[in-house]
Structures are given as C-alpha cells and as structure tokens.
PDB file of N, CA and C in Angstrom:
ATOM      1  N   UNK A   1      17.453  86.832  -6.229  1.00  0.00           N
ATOM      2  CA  UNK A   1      18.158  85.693  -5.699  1.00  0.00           C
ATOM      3  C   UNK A   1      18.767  86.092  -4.365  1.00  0.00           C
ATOM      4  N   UNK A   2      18.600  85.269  -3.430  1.00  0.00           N
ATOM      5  CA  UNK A   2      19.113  85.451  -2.192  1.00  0.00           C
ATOM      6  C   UNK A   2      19.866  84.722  -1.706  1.00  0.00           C
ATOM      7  N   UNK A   3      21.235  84.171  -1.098  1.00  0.00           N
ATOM      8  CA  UNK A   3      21.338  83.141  -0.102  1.00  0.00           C
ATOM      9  C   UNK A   3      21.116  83.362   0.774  1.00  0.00           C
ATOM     10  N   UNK A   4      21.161  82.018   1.315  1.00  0.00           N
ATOM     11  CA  UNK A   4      21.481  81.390   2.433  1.00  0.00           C
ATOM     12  C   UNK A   4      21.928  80.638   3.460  1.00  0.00           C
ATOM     13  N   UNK A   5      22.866  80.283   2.460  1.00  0.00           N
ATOM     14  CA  UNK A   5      23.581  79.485   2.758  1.00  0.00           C
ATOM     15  C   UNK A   5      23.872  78.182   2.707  1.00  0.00           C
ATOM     16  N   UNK A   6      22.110  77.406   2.510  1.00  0.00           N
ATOM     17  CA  UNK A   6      22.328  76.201   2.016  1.00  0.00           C
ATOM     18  C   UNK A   6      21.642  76.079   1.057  1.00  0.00           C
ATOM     19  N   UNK A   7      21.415  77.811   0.159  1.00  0.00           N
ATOM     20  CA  UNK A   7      20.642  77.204  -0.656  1.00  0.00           C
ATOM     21  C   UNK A   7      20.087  78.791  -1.043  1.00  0.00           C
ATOM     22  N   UNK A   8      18.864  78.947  -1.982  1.00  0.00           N
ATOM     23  CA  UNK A   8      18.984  80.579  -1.991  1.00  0.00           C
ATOM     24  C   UNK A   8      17.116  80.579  -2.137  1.00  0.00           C
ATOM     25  N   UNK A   9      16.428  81.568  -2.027  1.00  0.00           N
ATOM     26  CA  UNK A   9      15.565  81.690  -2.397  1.00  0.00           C
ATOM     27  C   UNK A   9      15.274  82.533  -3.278  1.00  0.00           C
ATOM     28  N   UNK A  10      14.536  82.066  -4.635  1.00  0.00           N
ATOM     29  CA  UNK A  10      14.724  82.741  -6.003  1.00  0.00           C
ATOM     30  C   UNK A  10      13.384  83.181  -6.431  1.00  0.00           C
ATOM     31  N   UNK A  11      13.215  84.239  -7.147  1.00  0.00           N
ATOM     32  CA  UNK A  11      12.204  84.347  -7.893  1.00  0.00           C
ATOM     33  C   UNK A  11      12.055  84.401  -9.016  1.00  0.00           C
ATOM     34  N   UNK A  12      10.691  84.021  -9.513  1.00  0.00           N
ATOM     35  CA  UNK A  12      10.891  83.004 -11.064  1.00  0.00           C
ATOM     36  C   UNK A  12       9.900  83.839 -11.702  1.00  0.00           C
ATOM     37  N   UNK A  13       9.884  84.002 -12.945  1.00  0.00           N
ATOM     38  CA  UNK A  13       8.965  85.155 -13.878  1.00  0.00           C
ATOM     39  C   UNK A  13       7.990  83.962 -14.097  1.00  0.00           C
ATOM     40  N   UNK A  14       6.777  84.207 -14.116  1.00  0.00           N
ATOM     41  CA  UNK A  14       5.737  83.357 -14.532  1.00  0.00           C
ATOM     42  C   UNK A  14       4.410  84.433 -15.583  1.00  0.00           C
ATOM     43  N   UNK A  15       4.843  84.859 -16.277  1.00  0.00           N
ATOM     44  CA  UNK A  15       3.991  85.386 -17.047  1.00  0.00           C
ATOM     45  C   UNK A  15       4.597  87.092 -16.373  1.00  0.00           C
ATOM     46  N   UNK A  16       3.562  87.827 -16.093  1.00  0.00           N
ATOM     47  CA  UNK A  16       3.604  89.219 -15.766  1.00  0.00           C
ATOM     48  C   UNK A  16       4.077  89.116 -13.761  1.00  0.00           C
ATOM     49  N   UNK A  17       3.277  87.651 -13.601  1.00  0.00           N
ATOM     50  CA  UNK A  17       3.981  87.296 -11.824  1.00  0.00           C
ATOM     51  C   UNK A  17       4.920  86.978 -11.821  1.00  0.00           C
ATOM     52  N   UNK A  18       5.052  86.499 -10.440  1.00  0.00           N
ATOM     53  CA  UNK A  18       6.378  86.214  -9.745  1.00  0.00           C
ATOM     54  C   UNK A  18       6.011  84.539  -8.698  1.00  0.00           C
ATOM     55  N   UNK A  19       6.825  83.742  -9.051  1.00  0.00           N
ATOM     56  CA  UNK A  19       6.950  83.100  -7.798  1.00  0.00           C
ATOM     57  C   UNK A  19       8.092  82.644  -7.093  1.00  0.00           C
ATOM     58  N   UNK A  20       7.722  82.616  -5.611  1.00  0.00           N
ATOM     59  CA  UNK A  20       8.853  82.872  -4.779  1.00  0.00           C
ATOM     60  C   UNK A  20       9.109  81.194  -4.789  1.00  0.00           C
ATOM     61  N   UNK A  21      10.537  80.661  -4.936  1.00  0.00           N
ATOM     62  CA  UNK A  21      10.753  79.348  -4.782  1.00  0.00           C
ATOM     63  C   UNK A  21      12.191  79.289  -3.441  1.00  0.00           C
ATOM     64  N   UNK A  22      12.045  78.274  -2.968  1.00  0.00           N
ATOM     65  CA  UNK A  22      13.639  77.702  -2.316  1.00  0.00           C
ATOM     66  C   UNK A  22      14.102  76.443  -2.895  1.00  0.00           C
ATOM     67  N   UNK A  23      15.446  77.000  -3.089  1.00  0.00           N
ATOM     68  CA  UNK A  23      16.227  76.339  -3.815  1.00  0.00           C
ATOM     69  C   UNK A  23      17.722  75.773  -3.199  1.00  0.00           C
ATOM     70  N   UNK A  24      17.334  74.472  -3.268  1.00  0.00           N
ATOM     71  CA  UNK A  24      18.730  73.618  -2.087  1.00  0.00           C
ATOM     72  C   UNK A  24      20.331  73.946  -3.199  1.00  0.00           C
ATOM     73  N   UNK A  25      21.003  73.624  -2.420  1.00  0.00           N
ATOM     74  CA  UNK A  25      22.096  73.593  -3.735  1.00  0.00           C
ATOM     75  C   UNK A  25      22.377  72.454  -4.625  1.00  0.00           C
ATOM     76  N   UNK A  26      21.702  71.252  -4.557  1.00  0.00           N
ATOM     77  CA  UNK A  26      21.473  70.250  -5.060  1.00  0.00           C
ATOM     78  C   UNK A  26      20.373  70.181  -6.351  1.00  0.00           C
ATOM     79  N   UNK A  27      19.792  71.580  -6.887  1.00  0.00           N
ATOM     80  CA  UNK A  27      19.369  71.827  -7.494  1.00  0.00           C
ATOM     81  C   UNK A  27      17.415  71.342  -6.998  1.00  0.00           C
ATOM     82  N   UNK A  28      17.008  71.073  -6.490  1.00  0.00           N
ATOM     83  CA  UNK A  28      16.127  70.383  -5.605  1.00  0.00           C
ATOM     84  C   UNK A  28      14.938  71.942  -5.013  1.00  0.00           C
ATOM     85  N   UNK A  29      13.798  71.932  -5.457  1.00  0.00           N
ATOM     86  CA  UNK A  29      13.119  73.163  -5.099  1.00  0.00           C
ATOM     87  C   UNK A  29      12.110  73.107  -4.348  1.00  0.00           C
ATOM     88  N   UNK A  30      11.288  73.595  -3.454  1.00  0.00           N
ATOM     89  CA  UNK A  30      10.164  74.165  -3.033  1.00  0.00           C
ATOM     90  C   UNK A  30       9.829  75.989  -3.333  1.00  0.00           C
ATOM     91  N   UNK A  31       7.870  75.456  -3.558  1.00  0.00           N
ATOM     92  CA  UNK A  31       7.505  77.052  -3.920  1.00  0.00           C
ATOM     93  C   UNK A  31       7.064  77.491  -2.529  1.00  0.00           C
ATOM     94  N   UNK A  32       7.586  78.205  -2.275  1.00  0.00           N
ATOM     95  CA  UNK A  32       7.072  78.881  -1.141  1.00  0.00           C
ATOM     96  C   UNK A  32       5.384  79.784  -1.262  1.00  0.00           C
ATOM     97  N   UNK A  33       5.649  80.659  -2.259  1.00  0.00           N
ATOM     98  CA  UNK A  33       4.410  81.805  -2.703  1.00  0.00           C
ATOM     99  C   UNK A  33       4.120  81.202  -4.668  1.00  0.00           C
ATOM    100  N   UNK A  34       3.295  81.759  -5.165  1.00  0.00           N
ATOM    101  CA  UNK A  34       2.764  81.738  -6.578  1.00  0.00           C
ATOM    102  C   UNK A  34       1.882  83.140  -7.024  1.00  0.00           C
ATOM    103  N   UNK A  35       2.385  83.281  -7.905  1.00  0.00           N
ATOM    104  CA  UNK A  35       1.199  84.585  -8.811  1.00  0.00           C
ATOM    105  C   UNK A  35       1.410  86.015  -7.642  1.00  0.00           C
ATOM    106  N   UNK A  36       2.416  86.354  -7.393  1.00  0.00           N
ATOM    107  CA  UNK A  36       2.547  87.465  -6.655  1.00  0.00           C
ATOM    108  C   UNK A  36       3.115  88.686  -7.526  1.00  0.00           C
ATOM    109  N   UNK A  37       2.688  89.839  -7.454  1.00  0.00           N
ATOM    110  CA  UNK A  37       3.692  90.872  -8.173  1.00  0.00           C
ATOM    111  C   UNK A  37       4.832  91.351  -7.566  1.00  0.00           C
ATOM    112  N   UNK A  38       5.890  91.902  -8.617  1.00  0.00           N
ATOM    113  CA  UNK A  38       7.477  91.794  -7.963  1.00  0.00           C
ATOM    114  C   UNK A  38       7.401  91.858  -6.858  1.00  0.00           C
ATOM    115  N   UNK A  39       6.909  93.844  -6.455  1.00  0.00           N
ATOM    116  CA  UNK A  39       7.560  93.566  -5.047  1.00  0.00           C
ATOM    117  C   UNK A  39       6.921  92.740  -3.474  1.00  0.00           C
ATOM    118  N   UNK A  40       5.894  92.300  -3.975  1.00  0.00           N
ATOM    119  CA  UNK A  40       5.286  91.163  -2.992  1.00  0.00           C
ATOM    120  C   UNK A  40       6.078  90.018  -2.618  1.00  0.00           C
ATOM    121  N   UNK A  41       6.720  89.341  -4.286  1.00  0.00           N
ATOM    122  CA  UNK A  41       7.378  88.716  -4.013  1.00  0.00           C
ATOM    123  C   UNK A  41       8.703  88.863  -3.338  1.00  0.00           C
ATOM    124  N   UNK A  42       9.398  89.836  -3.866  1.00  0.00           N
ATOM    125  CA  UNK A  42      10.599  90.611  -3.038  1.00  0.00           C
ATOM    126  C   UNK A  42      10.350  90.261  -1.784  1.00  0.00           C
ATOM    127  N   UNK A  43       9.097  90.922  -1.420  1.00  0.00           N
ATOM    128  CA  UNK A  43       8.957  90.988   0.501  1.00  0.00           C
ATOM    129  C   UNK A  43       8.817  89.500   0.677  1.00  0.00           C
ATOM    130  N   UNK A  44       8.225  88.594   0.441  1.00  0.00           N
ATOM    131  CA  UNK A  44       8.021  87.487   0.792  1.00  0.00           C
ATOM    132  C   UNK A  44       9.327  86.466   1.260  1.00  0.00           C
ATOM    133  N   UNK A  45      10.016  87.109   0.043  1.00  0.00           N
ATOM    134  CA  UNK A  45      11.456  85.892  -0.114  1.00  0.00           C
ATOM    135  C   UNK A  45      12.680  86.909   1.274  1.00  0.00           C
ATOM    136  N   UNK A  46      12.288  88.078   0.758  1.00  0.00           N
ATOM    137  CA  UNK A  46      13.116  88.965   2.245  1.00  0.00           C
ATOM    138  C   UNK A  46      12.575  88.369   3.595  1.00  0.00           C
ATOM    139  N   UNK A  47      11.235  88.140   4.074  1.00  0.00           N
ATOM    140  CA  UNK A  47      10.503  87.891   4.766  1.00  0.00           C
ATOM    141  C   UNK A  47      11.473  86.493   5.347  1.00  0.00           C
ATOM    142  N   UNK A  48      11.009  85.411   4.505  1.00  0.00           N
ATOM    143  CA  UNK A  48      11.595  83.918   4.699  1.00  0.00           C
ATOM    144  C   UNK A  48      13.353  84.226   5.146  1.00  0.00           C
ATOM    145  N   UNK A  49      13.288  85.227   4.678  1.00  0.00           N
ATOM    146  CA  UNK A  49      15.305  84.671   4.660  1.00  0.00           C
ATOM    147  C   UNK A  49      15.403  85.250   5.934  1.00  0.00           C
ATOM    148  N   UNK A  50      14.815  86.302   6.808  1.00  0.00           N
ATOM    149  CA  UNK A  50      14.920  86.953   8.255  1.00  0.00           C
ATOM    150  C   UNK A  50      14.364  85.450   8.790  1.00  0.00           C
ATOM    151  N   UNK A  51      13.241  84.978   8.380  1.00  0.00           N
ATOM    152  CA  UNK A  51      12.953  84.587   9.365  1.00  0.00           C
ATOM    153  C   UNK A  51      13.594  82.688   9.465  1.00  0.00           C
ATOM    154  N   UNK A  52      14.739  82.897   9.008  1.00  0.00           N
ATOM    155  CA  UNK A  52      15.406  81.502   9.010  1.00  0.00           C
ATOM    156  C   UNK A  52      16.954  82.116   9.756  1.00  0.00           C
ATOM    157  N   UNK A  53      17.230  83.349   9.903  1.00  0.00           N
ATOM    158  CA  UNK A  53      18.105  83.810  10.588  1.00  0.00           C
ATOM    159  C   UNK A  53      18.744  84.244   9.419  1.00  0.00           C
ATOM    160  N   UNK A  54      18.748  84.749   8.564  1.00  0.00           N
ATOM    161  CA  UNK A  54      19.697  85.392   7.557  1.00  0.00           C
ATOM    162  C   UNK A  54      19.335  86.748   7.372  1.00  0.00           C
ATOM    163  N   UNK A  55      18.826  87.402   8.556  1.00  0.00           N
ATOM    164  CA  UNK A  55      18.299  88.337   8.386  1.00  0.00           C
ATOM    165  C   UNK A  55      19.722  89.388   7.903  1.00  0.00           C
ATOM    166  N   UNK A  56      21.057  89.409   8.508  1.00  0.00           N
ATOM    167  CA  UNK A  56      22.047  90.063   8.060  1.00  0.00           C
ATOM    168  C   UNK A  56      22.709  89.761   6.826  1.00  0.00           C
ATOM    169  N   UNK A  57      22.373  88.669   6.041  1.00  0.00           N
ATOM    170  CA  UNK A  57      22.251  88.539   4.810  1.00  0.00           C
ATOM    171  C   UNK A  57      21.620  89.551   3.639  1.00  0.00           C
ATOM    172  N   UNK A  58      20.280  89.742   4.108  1.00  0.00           N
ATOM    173  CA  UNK A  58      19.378  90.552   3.176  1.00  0.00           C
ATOM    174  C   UNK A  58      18.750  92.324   3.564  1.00  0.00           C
ATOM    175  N   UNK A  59      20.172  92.455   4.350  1.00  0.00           N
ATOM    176  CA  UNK A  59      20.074  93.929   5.077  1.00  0.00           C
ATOM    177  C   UNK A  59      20.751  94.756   3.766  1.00  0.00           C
ATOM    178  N   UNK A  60      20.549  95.422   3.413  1.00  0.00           N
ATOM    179  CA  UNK A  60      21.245  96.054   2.051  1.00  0.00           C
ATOM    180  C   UNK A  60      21.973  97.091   3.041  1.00  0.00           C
ATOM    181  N   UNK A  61      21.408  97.717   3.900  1.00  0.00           N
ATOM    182  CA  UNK A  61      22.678  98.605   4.596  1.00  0.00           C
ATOM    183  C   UNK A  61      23.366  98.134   5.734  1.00  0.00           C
ATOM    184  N   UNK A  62      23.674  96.774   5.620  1.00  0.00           N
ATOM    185  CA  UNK A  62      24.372  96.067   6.479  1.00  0.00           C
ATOM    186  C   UNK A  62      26.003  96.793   6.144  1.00  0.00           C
ATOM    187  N   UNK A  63      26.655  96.981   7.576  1.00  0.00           N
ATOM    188  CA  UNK A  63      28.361  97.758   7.446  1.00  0.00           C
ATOM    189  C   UNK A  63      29.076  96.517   6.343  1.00  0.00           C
ATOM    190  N   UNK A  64      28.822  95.139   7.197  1.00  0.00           N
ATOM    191  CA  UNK A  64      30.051  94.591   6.473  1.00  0.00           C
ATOM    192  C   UNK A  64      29.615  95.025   4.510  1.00  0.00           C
ATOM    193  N   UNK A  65      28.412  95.320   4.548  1.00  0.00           N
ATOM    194  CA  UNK A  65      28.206  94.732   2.530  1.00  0.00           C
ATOM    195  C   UNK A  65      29.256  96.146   1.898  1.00  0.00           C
ATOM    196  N   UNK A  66      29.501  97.046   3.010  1.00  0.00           N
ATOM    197  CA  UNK A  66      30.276  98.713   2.353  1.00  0.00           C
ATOM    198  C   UNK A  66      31.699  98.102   2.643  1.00  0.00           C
ATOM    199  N   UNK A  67      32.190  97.210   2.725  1.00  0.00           N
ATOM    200  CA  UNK A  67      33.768  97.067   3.192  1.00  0.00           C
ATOM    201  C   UNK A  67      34.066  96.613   2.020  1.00  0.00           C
ATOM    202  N   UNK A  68      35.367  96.541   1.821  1.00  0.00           N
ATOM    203  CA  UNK A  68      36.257  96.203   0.902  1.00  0.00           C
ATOM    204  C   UNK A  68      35.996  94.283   0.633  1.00  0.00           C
ATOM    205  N   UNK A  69      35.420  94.309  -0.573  1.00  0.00           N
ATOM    206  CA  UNK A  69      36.029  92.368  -0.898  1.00  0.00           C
ATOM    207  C   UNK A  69      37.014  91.997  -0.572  1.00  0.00           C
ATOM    208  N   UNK A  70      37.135  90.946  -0.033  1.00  0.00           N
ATOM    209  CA  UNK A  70      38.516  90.036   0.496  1.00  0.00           C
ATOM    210  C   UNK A  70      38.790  89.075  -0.650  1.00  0.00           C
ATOM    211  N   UNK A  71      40.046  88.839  -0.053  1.00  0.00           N
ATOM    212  CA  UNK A  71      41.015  88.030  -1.318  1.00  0.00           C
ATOM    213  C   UNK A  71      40.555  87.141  -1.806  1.00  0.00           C
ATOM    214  N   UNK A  72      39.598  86.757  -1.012  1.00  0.00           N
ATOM    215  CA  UNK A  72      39.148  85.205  -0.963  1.00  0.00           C
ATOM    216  C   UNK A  72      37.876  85.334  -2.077  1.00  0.00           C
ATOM    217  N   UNK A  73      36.907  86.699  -1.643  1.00  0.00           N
ATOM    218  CA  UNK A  73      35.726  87.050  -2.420  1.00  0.00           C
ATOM    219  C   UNK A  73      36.256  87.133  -4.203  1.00  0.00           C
ATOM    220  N   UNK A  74      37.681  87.677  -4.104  1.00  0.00           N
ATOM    221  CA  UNK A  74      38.016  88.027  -5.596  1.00  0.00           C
ATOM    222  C   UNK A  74      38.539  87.043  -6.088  1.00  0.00           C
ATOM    223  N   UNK A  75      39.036  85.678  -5.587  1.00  0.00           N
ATOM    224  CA  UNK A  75      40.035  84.894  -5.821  1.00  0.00           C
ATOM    225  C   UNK A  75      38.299  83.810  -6.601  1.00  0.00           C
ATOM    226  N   UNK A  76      37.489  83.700  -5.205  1.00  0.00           N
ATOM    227  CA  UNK A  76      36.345  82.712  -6.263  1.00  0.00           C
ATOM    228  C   UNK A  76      35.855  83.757  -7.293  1.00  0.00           C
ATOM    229  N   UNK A  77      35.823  84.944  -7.596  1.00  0.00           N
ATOM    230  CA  UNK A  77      34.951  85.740  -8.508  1.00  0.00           C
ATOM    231  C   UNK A  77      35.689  85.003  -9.857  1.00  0.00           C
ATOM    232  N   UNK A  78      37.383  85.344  -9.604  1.00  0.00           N
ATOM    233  CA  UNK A  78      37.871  85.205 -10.664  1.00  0.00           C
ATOM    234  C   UNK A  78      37.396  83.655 -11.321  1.00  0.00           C
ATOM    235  N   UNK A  79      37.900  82.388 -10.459  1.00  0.00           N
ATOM    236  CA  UNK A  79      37.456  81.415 -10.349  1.00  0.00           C
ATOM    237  C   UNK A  79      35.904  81.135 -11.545  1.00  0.00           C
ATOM    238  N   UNK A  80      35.394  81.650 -11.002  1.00  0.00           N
ATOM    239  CA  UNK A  80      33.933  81.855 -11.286  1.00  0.00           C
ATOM    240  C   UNK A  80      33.523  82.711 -13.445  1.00  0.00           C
ATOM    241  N   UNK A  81      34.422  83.106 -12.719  1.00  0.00           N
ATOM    242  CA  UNK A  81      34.980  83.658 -14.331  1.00  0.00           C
ATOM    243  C   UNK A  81      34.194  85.059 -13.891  1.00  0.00           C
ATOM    244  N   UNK A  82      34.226  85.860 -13.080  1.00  0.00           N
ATOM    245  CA  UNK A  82      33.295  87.076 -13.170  1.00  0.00           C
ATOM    246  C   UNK A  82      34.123  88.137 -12.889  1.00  0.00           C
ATOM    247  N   UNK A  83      33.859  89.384 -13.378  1.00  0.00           N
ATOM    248  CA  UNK A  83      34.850  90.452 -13.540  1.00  0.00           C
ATOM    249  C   UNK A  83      34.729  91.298 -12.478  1.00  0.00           C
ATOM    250  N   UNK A  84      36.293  91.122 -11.812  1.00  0.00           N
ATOM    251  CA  UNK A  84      36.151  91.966 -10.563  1.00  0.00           C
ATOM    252  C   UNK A  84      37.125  93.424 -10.557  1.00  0.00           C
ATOM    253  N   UNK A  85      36.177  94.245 -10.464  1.00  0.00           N
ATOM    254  CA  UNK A  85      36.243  95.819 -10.710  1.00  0.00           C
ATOM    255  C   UNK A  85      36.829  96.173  -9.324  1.00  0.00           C
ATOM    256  N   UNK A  86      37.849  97.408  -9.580  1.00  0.00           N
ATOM    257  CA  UNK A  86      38.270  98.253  -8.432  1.00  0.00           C
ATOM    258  C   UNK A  86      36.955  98.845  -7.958  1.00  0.00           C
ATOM    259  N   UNK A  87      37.051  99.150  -6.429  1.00  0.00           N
ATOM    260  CA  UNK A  87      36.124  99.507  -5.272  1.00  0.00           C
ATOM    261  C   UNK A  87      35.044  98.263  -5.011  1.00  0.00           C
ATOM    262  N   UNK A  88      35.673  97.279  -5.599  1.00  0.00           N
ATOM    263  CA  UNK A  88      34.196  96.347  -4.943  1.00  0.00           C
ATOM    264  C   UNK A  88      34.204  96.050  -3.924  1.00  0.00           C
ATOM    265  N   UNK A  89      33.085  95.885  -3.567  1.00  0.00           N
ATOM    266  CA  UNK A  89      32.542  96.044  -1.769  1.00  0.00           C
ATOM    267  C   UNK A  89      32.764  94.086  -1.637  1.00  0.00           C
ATOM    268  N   UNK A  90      32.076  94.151  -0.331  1.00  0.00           N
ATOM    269  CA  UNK A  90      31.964  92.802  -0.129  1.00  0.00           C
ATOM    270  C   UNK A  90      30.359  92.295  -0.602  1.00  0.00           C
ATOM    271  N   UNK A  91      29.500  93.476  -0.343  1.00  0.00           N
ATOM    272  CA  UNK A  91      28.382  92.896  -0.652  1.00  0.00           C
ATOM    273  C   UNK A  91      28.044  93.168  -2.119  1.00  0.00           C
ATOM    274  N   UNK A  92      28.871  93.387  -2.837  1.00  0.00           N
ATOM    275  CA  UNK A  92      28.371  93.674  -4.472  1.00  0.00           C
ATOM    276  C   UNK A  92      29.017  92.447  -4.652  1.00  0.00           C
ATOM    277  N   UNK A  93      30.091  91.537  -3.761  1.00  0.00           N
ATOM    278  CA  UNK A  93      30.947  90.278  -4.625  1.00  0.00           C
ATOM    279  C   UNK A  93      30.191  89.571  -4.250  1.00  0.00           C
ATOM    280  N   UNK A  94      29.556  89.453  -2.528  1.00  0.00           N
ATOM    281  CA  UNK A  94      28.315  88.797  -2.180  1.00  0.00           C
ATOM    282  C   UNK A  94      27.459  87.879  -3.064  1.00  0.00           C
ATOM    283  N   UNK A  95      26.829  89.438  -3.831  1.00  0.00           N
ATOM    284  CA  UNK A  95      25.571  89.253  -4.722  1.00  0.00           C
ATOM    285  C   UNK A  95      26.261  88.637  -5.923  1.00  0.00           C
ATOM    286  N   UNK A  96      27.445  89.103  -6.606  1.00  0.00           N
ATOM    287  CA  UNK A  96      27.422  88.043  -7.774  1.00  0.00           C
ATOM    288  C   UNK A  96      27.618  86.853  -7.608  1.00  0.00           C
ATOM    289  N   UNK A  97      28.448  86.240  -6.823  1.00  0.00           N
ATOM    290  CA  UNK A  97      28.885  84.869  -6.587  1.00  0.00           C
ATOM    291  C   UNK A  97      27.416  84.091  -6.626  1.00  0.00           C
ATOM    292  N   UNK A  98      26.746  84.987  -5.418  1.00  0.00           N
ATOM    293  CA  UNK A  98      25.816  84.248  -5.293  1.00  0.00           C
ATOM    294  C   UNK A  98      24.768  83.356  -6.508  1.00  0.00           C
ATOM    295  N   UNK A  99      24.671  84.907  -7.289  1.00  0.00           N
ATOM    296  CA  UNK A  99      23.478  84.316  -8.663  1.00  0.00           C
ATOM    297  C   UNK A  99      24.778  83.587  -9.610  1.00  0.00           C
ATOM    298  N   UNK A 100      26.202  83.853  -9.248  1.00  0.00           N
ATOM    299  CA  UNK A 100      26.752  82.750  -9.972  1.00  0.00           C
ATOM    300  C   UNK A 100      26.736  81.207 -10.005  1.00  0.00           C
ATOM    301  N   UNK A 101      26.784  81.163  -8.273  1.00  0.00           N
ATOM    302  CA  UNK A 101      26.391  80.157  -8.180  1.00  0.00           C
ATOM    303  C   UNK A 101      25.213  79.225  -7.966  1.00  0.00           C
ATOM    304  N   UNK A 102      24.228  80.129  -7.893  1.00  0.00           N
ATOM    305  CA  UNK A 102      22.531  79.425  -8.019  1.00  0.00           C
ATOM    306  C   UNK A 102      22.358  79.545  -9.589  1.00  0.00           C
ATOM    307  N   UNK A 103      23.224  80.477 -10.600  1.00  0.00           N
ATOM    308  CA  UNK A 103      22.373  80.082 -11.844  1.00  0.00           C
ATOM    309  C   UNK A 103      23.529  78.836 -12.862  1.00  0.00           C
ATOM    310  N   UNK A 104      24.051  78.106 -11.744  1.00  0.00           N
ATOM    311  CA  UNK A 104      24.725  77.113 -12.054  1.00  0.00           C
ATOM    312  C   UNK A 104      23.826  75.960 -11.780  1.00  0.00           C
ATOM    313  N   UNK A 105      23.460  75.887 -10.645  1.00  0.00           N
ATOM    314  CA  UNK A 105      22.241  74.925 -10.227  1.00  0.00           C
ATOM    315  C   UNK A 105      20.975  74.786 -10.462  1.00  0.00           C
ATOM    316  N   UNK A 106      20.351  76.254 -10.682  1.00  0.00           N
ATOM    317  CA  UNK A 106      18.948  76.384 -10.954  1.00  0.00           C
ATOM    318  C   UNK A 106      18.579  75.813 -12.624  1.00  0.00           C
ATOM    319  N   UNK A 107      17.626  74.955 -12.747  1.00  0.00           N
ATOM    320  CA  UNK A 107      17.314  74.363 -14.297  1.00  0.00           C
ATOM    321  C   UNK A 107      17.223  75.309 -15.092  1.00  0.00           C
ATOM    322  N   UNK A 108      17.162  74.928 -16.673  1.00  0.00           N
ATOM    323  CA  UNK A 108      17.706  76.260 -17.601  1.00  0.00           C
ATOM    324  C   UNK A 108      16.470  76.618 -17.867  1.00  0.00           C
ATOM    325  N   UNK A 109      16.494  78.011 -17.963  1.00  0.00           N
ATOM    326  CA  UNK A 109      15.061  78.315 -18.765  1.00  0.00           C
ATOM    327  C   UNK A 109      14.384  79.544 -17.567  1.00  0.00           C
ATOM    328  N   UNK A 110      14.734  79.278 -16.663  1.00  0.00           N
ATOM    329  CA  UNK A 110      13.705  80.127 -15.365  1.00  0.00           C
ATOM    330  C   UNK A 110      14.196  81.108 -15.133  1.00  0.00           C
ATOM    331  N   UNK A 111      13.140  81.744 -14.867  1.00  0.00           N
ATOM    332  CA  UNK A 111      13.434  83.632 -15.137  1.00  0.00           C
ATOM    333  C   UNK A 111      13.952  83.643 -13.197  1.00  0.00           C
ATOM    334  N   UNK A 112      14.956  84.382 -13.629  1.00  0.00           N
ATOM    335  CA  UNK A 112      15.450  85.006 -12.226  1.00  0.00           C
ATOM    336  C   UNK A 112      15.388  86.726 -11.858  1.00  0.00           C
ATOM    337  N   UNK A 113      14.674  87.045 -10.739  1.00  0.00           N
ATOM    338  CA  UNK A 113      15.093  88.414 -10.146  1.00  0.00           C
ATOM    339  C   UNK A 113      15.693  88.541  -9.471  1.00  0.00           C
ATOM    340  N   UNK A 114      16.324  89.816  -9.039  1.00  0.00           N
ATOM    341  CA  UNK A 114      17.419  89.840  -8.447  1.00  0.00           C
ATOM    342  C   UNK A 114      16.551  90.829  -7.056  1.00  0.00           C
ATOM    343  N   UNK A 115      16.668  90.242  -5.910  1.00  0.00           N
ATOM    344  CA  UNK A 115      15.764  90.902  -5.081  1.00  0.00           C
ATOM    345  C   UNK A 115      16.578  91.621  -3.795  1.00  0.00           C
TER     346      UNK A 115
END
C-alpha cells in the first residue's frame, strides 16, 4: 500500500499473483497492472507513484521517514486506534496510518501488500 495523497496504490493477492490497483479515497478503483509476481508488482506501483510526483513518498531512505513522529502523526495514530511505540519515526507512522486508512476504504475481502 502506498499513498498518495489522494488516494493509494494497492496490491491485491490474486491467486499466487499480484495486481497493481489505484485506489481514490472514495473507495472507487482502477487496475493499473494484472497477474504480475510480487516484486514486479512492487516495482510497478513504486514506478506509478514517482511518476505522479510522489516520488519522496516511496523513497524508504528518505531523511524525513528517520525523524521523530510529530504530535500530530501520534495524536491521529491514537485516533485511529493504533499503537504508538517509543522511537517511532515519521515514516513507520507514515506507513501505518496509511494502510489504516486505505483498509478503511478498500472493499472487504482483498488481499493487501505492503510494498
């Protein structure tokens, strides 16, 4: 699961594949890719999210993701009901909010990776 801000791009278990979907926050989808293995799909959905400008989104050694969570990151975690641990970064609160809040929207049943 990725954001982006208006929306995330997810990948969905389809048997032993993967397909890469975008997903509005309105619950509302397009498939981007179909029948890909993980890390194809991985690259694909990394791929799309650079190339819509979120490329500092899906940088895993981006500085800000090593900084300290802000009040604000822990205040929706709590919100959110999710357990926020001493040393969390910004980009580990990042990532949960995020699949917190796409696996609020996304229909029940669909396999999610975490990419």
């Amino acid at each position: 699961m990725l954001a982006l801000g208006k929306g995330w791009v997810a990948l969905q278990a389809t048997g032993d594949r993967w397909d890469v979907a975008l997903v509005g926050r309105a619950g509302e989808d397009r498939t981007l890719a179909q029948h890909l293995t993980l890390p194809y799909a991985q690259g694909v959905a990394e791929d799309y999210a650079r190339n819509v400008g979120a490329a500092g989104l899906v940088t895993p050694t981006a500085r800000w993701r090593q900084q300290s969570a802000t009040d604000g990151q822990r205040r929706l975690m709590r919100h959110l009901s999710l357990p926020v641990k001493p040393g969390l970064t910004k980009g580990e609160a990042a990532d949960l909010i995020s699949v917190a809040k796409a696996s609020r929207t996304l229909r029940p049943g669909r396999g999610v990776a975490h990419g």
